[in-house]
PDB file of N, CA and C in Angstrom:
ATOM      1  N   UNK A   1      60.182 126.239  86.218  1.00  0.00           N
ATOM      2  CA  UNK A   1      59.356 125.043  86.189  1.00  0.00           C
ATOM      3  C   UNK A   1      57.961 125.416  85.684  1.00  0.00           C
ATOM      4  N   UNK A   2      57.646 125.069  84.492  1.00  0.00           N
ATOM      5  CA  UNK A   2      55.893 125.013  83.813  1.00  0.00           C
ATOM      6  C   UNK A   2      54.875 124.511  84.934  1.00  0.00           C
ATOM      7  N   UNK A   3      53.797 125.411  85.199  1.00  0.00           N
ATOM      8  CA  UNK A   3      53.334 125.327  85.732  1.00  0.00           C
ATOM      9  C   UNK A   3      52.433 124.538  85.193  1.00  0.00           C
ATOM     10  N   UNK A   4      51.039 123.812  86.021  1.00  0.00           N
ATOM     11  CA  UNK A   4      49.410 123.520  85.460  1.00  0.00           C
ATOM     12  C   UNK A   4      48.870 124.457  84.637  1.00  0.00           C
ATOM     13  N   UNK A   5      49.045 125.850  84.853  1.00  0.00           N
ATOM     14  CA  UNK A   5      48.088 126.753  83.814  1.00  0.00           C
ATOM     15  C   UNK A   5      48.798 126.884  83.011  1.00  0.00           C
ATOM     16  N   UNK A   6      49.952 126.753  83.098  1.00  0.00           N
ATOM     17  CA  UNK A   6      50.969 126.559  81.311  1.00  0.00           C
ATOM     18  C   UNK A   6      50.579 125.819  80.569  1.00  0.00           C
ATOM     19  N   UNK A   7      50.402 124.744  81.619  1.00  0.00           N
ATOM     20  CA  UNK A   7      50.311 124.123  80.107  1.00  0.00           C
ATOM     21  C   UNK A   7      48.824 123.899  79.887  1.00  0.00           C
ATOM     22  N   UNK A   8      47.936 124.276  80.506  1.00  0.00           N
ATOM     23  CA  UNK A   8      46.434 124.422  80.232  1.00  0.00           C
ATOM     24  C   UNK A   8      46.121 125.256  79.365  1.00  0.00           C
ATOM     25  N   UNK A   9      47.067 126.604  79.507  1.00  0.00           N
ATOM     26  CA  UNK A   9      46.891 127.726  78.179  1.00  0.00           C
ATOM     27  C   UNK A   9      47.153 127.140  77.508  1.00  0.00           C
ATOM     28  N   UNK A  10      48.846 126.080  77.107  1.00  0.00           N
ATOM     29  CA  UNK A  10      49.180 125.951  75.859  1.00  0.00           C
ATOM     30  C   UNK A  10      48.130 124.666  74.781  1.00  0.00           C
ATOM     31  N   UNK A  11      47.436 124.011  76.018  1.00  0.00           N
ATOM     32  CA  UNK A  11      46.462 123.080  75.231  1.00  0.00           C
ATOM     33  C   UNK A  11      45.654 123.719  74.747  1.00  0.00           C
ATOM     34  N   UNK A  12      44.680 124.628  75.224  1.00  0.00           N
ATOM     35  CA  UNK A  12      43.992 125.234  74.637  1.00  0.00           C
ATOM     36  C   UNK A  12      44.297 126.058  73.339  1.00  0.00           C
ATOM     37  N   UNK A  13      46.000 126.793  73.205  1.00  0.00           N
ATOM     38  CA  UNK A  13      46.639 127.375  71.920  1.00  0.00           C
ATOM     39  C   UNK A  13      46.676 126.404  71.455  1.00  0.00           C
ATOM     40  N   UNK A  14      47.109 125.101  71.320  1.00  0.00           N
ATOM     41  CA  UNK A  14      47.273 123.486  70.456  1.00  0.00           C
ATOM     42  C   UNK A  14      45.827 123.395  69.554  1.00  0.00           C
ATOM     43  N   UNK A  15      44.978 123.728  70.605  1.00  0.00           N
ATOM     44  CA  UNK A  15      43.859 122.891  70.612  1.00  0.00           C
ATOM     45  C   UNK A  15      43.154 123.854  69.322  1.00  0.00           C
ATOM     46  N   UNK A  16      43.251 124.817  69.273  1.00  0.00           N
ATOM     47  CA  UNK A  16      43.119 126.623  68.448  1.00  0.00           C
ATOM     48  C   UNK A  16      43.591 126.052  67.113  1.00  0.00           C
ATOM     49  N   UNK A  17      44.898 126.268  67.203  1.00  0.00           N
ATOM     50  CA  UNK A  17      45.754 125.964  66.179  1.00  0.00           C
ATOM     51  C   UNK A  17      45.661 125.221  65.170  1.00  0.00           C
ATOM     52  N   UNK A  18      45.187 123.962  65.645  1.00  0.00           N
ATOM     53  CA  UNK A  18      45.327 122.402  65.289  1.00  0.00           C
ATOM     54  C   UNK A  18      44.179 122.032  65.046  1.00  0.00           C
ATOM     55  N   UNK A  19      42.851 123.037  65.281  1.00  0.00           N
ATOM     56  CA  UNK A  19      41.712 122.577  65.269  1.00  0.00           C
ATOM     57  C   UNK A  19      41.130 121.287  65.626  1.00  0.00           C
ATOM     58  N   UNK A  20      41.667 121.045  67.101  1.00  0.00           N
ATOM     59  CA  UNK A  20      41.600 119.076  67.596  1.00  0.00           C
ATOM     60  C   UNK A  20      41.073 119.633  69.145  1.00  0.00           C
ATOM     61  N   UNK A  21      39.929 119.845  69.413  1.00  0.00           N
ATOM     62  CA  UNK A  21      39.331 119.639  70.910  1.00  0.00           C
ATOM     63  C   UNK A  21      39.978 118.407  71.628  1.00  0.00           C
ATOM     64  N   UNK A  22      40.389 117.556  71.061  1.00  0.00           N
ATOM     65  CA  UNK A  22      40.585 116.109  71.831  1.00  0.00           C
ATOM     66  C   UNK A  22      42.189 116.163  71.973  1.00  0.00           C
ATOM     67  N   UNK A  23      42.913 117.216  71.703  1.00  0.00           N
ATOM     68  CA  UNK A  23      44.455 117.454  71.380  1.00  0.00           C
ATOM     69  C   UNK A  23      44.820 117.312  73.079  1.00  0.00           C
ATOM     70  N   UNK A  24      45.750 116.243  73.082  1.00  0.00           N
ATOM     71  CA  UNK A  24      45.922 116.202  74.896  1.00  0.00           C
ATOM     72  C   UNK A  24      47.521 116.361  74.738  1.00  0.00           C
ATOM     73  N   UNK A  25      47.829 117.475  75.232  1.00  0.00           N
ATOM     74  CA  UNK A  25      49.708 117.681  75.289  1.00  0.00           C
ATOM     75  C   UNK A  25      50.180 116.837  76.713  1.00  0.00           C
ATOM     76  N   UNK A  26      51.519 116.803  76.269  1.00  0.00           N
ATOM     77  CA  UNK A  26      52.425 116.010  77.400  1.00  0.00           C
ATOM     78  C   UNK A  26      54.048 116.939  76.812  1.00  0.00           C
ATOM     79  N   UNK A  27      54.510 117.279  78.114  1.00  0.00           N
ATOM     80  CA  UNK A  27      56.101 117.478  77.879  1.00  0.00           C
ATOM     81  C   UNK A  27      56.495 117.140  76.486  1.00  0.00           C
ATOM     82  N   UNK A  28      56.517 115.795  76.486  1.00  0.00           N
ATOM     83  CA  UNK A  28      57.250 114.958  75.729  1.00  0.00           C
ATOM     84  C   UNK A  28      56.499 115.607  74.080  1.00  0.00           C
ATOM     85  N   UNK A  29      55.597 116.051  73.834  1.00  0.00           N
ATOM     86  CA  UNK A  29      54.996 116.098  72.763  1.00  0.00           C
ATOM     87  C   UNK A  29      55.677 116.827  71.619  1.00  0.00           C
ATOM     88  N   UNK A  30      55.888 116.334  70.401  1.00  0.00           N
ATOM     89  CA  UNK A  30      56.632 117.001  69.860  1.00  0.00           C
ATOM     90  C   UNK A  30      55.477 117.128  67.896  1.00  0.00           C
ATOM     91  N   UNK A  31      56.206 117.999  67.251  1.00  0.00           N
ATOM     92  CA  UNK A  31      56.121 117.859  66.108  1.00  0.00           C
ATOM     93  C   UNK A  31      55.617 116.259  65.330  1.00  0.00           C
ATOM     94  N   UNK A  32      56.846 115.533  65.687  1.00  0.00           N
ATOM     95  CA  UNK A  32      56.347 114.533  65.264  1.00  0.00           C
ATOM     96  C   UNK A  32      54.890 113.509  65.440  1.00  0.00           C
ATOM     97  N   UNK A  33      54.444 114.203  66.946  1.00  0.00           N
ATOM     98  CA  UNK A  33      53.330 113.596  67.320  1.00  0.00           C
ATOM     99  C   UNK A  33      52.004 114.057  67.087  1.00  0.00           C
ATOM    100  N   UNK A  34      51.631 115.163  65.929  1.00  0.00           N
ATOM    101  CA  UNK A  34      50.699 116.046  65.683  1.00  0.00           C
ATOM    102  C   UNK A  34      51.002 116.169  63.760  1.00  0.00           C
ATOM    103  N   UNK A  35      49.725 115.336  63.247  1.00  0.00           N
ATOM    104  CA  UNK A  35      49.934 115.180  61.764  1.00  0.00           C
ATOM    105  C   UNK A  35      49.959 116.876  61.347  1.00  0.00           C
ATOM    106  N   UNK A  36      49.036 117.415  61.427  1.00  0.00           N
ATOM    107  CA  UNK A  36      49.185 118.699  61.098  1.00  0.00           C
ATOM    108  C   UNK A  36      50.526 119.974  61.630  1.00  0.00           C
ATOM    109  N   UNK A  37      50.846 119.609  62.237  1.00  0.00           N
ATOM    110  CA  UNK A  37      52.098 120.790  62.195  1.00  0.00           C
ATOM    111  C   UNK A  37      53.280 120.042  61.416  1.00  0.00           C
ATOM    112  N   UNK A  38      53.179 121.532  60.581  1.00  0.00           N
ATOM    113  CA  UNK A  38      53.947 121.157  59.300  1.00  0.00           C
ATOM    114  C   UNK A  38      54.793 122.965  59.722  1.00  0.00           C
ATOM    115  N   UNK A  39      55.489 123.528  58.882  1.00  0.00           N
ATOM    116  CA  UNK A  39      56.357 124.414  59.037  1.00  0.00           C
ATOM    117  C   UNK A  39      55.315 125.790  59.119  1.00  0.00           C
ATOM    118  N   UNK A  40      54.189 125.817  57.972  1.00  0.00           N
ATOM    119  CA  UNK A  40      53.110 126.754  58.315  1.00  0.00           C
ATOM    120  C   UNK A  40      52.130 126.577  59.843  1.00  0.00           C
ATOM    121  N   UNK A  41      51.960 125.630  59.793  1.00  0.00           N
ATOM    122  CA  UNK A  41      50.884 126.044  61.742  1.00  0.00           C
ATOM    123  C   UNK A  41      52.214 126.386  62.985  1.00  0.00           C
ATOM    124  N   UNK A  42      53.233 125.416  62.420  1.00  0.00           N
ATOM    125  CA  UNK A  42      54.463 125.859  63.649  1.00  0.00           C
ATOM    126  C   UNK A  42      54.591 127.772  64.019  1.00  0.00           C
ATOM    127  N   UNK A  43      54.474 128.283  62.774  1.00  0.00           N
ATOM    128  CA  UNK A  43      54.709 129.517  62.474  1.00  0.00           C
ATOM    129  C   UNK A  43      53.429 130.282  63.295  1.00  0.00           C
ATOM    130  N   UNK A  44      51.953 129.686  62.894  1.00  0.00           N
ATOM    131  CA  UNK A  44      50.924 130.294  63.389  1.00  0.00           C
ATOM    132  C   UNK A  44      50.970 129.712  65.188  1.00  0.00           C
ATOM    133  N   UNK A  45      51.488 128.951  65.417  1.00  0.00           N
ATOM    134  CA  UNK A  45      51.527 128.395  66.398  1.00  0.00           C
ATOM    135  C   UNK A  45      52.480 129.113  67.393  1.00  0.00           C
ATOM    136  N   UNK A  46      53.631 129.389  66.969  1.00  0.00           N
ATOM    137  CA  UNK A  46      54.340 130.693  67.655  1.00  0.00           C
ATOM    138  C   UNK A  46      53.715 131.445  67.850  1.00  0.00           C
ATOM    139  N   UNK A  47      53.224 132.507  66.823  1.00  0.00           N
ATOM    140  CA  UNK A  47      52.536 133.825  67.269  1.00  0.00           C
ATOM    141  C   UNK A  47      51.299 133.647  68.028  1.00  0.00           C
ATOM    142  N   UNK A  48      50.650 132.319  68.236  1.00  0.00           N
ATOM    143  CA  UNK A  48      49.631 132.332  68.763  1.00  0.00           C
ATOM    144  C   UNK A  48      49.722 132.094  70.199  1.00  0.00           C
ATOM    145  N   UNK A  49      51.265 130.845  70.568  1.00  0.00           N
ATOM    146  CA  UNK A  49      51.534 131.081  72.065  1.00  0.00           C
ATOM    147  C   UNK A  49      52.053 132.299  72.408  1.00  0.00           C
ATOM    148  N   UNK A  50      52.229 133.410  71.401  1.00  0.00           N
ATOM    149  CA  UNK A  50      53.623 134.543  72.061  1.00  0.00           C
ATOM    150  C   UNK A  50      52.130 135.515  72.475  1.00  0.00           C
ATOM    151  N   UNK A  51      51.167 135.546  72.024  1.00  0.00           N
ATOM    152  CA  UNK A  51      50.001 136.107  72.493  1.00  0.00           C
ATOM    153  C   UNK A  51      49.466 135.984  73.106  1.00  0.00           C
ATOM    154  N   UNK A  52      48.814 134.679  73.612  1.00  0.00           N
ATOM    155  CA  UNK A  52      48.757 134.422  74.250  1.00  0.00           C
ATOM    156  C   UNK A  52      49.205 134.342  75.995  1.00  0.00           C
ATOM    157  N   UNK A  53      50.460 134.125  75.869  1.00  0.00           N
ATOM    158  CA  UNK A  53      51.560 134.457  77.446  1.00  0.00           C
ATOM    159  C   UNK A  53      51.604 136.136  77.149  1.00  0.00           C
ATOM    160  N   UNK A  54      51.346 136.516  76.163  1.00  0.00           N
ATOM    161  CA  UNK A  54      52.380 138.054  76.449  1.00  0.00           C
ATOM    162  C   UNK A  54      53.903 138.376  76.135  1.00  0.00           C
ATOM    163  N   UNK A  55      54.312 137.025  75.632  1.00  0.00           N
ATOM    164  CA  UNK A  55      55.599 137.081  75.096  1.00  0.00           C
ATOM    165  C   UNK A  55      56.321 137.456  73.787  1.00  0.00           C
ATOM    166  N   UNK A  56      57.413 137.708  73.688  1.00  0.00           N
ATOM    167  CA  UNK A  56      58.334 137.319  72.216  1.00  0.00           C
ATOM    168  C   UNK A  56      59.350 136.043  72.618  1.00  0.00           C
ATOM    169  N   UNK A  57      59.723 135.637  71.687  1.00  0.00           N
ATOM    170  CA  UNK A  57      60.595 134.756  71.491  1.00  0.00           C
ATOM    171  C   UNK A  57      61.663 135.108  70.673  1.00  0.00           C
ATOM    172  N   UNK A  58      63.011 134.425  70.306  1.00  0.00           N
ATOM    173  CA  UNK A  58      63.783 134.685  69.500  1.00  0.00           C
ATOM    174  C   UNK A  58      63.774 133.823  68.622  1.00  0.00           C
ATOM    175  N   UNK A  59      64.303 133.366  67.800  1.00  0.00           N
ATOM    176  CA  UNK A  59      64.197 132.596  66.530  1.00  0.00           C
ATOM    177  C   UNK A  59      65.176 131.905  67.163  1.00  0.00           C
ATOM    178  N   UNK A  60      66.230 132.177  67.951  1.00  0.00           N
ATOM    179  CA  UNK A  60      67.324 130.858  68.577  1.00  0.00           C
ATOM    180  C   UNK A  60      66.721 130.324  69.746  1.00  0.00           C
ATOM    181  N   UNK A  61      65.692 130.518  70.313  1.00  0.00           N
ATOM    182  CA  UNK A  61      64.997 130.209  71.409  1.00  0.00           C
ATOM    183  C   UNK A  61      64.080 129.123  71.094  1.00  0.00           C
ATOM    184  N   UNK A  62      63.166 129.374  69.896  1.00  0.00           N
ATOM    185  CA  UNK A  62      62.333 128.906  69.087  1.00  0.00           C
ATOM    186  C   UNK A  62      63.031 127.342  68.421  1.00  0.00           C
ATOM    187  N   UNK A  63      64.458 127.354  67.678  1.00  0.00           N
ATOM    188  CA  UNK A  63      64.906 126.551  67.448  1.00  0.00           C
ATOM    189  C   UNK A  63      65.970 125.515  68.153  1.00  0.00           C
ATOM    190  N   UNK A  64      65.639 125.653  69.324  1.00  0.00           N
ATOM    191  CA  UNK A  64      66.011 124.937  70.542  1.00  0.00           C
ATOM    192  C   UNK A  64      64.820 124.034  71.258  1.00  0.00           C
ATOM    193  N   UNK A  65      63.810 124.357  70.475  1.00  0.00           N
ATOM    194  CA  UNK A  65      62.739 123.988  71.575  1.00  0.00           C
ATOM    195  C   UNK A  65      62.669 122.000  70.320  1.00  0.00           C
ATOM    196  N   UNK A  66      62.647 121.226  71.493  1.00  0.00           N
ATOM    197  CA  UNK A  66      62.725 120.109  71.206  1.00  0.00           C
ATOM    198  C   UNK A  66      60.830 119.335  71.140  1.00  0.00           C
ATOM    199  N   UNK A  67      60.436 119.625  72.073  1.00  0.00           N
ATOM    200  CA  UNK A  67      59.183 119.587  72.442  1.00  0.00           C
ATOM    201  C   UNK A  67      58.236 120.386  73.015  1.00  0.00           C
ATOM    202  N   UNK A  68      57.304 120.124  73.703  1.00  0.00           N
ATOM    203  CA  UNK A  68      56.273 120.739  74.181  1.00  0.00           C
ATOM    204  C   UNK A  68      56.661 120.912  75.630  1.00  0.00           C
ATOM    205  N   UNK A  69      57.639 120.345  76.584  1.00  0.00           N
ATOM    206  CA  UNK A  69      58.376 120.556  77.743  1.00  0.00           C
ATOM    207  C   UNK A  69      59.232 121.828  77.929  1.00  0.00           C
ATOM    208  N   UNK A  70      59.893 121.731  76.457  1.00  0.00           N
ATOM    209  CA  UNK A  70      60.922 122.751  76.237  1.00  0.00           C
ATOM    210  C   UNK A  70      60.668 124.317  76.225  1.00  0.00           C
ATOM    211  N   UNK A  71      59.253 124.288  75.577  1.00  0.00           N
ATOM    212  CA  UNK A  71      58.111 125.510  74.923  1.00  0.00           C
ATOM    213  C   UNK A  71      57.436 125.590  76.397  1.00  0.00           C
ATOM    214  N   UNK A  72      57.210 124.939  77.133  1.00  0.00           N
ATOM    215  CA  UNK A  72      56.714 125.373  78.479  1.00  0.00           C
ATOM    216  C   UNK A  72      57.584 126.010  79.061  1.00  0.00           C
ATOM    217  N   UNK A  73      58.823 125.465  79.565  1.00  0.00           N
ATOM    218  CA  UNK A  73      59.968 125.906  80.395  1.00  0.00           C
ATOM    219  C   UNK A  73      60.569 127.257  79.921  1.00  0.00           C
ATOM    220  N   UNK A  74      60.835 127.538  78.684  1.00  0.00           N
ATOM    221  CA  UNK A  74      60.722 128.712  78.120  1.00  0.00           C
ATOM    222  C   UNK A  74      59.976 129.656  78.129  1.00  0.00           C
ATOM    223  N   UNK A  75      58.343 129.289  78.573  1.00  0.00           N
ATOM    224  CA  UNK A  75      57.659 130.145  78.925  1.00  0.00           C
ATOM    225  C   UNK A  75      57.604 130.563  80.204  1.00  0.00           C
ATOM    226  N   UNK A  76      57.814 129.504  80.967  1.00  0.00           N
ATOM    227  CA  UNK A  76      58.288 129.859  82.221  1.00  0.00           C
ATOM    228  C   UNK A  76      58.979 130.898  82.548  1.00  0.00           C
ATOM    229  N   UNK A  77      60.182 130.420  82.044  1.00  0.00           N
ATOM    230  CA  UNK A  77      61.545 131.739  82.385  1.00  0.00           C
ATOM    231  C   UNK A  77      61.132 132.670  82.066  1.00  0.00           C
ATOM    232  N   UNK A  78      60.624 132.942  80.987  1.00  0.00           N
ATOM    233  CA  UNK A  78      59.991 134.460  80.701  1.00  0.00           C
ATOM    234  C   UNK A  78      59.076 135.010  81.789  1.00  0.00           C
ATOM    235  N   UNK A  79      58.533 134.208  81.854  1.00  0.00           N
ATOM    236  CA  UNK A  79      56.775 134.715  83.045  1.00  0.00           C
ATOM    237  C   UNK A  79      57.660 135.275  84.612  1.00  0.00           C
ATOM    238  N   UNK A  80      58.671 134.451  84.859  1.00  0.00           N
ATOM    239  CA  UNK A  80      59.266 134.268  86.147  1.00  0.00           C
ATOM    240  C   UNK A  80      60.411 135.435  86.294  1.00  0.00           C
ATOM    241  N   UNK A  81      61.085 136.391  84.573  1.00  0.00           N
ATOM    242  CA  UNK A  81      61.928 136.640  84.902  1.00  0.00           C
ATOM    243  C   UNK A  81      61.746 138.321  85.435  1.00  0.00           C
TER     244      UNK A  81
END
């Protein structure tokens, strides 16, 4: 289960990324809801949450992730395992 500071880090990586101080994530948030992520920031956007947590990801992990719920919970399991 994603915690509050999950997803407080990951706004702040959004917020990096996306260059949008006003960038407010929700679970639900996806690709489609952020004009700028296009296939290049997605990319910078990985390496910037996997640095962030301390993580790697897999590329089948990565392409499972539906939203911004999904990319939490995933970070989760990692942090937790």
């Amino acid at each position: 289960m994603p915690t509050p500071d999950i997803y407080s880090r990951l706004t702040a990586v959004f917020r990096d990324v996306f260059d949008d101080d006003a960038l407010t994530l929700t679970p639900a948030t996806s690709a489609a809801d952020i004009d700028e992520w296009d296939s290049l920031s997605h990319v910078q956007l990985i390496v910037a949450v996997e640095q962030e947590f301390g993580l790697r990801f897999t590329s089948r992990e990565i392409l499972r992730w539906q939203n911004v719920g999904e990319m939490a919970e995933a970070i989760a399991a990692k942090l937790n395992a």
